[in-house]
PDB file of N, CA and C in Angstrom:
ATOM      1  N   UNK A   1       7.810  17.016   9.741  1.00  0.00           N
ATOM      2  CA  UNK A   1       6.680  17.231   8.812  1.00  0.00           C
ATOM      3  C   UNK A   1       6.803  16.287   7.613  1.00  0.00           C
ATOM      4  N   UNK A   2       8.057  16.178   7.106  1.00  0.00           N
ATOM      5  CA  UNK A   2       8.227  14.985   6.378  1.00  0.00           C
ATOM      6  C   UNK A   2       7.631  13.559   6.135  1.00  0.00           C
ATOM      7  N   UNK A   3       7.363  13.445   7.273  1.00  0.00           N
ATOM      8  CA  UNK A   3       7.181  12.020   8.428  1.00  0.00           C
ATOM      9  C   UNK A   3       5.409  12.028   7.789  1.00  0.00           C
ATOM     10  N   UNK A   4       4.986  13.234   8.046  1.00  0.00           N
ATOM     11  CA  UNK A   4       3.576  13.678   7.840  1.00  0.00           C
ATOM     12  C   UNK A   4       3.280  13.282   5.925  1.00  0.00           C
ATOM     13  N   UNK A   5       4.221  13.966   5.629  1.00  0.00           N
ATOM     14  CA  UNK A   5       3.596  14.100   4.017  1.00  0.00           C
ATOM     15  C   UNK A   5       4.040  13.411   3.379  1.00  0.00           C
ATOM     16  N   UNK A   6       4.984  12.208   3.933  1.00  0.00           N
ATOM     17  CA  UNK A   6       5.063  10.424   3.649  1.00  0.00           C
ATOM     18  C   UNK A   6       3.949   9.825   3.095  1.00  0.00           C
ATOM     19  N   UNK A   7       3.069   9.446   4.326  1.00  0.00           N
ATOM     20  CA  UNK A   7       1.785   9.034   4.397  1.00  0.00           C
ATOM     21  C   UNK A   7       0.387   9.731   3.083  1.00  0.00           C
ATOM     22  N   UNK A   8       0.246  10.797   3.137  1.00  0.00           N
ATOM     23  CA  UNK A   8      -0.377  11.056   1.951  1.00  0.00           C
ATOM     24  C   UNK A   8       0.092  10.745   0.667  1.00  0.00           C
ATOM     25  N   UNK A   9       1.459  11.373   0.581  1.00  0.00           N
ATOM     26  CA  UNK A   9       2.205  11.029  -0.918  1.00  0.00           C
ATOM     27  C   UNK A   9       2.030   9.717  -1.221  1.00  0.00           C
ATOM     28  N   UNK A  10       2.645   8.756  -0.225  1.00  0.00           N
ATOM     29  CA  UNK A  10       1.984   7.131  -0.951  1.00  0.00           C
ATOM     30  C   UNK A  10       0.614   7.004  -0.966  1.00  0.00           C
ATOM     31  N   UNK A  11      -0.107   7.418  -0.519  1.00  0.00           N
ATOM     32  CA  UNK A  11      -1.259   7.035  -1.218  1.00  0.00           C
ATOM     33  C   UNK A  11      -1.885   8.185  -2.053  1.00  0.00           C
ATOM     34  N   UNK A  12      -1.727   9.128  -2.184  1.00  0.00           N
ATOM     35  CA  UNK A  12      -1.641  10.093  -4.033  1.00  0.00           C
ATOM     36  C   UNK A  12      -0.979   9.026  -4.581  1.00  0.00           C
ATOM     37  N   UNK A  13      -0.019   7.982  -4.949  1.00  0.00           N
ATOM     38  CA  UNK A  13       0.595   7.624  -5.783  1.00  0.00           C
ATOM     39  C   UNK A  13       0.263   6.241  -6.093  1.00  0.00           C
ATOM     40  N   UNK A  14      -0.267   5.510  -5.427  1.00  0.00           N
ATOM     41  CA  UNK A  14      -1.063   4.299  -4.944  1.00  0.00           C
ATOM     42  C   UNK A  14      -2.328   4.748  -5.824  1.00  0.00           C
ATOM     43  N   UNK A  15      -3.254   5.467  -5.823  1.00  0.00           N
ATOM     44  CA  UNK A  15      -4.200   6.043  -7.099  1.00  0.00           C
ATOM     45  C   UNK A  15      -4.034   6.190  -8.093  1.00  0.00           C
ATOM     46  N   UNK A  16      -2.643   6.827  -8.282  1.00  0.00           N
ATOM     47  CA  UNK A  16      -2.387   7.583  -9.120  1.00  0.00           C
ATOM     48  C   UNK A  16      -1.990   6.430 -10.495  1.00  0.00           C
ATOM     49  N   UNK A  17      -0.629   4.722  -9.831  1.00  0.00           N
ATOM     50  CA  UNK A  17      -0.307   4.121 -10.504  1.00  0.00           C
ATOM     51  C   UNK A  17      -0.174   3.026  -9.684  1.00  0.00           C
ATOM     52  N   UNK A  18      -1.724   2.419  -9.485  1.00  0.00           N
ATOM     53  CA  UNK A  18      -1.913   1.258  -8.780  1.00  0.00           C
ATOM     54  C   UNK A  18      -1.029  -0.041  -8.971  1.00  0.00           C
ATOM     55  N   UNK A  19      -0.909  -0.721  -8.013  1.00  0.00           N
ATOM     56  CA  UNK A  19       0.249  -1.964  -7.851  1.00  0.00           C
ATOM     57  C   UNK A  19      -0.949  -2.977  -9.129  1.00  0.00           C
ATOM     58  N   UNK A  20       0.613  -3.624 -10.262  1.00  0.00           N
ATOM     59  CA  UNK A  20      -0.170  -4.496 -11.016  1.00  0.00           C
ATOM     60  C   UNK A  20      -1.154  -5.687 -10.182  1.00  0.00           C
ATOM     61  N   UNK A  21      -2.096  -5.885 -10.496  1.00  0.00           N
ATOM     62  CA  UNK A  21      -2.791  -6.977 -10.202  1.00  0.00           C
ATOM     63  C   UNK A  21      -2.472  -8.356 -10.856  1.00  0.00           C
ATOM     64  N   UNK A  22      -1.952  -9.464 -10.458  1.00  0.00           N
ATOM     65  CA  UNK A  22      -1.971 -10.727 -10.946  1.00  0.00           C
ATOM     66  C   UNK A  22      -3.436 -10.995 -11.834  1.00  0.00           C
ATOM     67  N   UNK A  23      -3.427 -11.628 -13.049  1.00  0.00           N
ATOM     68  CA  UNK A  23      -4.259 -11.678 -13.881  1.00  0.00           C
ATOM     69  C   UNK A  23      -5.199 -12.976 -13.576  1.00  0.00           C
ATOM     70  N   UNK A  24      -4.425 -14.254 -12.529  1.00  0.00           N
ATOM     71  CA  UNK A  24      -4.638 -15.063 -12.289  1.00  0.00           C
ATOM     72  C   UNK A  24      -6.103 -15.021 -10.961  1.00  0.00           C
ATOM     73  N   UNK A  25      -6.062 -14.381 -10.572  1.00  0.00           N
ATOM     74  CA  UNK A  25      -7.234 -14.245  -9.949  1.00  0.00           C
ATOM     75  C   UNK A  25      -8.477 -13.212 -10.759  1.00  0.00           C
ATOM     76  N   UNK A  26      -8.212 -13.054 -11.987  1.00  0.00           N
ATOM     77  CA  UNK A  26      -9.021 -11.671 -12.799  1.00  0.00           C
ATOM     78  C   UNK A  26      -9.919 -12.742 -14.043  1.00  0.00           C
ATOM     79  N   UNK A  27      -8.542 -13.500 -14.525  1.00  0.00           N
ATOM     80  CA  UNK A  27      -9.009 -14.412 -15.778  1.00  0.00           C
ATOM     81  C   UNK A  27      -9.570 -15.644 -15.572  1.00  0.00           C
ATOM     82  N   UNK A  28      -9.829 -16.619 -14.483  1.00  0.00           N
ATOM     83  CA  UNK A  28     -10.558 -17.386 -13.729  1.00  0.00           C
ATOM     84  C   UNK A  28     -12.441 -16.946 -13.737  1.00  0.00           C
ATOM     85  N   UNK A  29     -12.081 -15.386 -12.927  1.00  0.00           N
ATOM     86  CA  UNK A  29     -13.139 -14.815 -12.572  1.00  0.00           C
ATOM     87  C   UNK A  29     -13.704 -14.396 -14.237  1.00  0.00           C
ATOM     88  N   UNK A  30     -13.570 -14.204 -14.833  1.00  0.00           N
ATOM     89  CA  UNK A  30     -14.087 -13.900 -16.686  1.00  0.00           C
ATOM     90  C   UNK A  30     -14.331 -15.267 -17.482  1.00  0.00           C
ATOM     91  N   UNK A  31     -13.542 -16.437 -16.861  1.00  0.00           N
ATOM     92  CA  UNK A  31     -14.036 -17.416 -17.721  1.00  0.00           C
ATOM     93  C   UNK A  31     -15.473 -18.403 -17.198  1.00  0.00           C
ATOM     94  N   UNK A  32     -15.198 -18.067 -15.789  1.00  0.00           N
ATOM     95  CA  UNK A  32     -16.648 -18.938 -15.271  1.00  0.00           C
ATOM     96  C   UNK A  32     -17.527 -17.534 -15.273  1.00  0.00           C
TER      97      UNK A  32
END
């Protein structure tokens, strides 16, 4: 069951405290 509530828990936590995004594809997109 473990095996089972792996799979949800990472992604509750993946929402919860999303992977940083590189700024380099963010600040490109804001200056043009």
């Amino acid at each position: 069951s473990s095996y089972v509530l792996a799979i949800p828990v990472s992604c509750v936590r993946s929402l919860e405290r999303p992977p940083p995004k590189p700024p380099d594809m963010e600040v490109p997109a804001a200056t043009a």
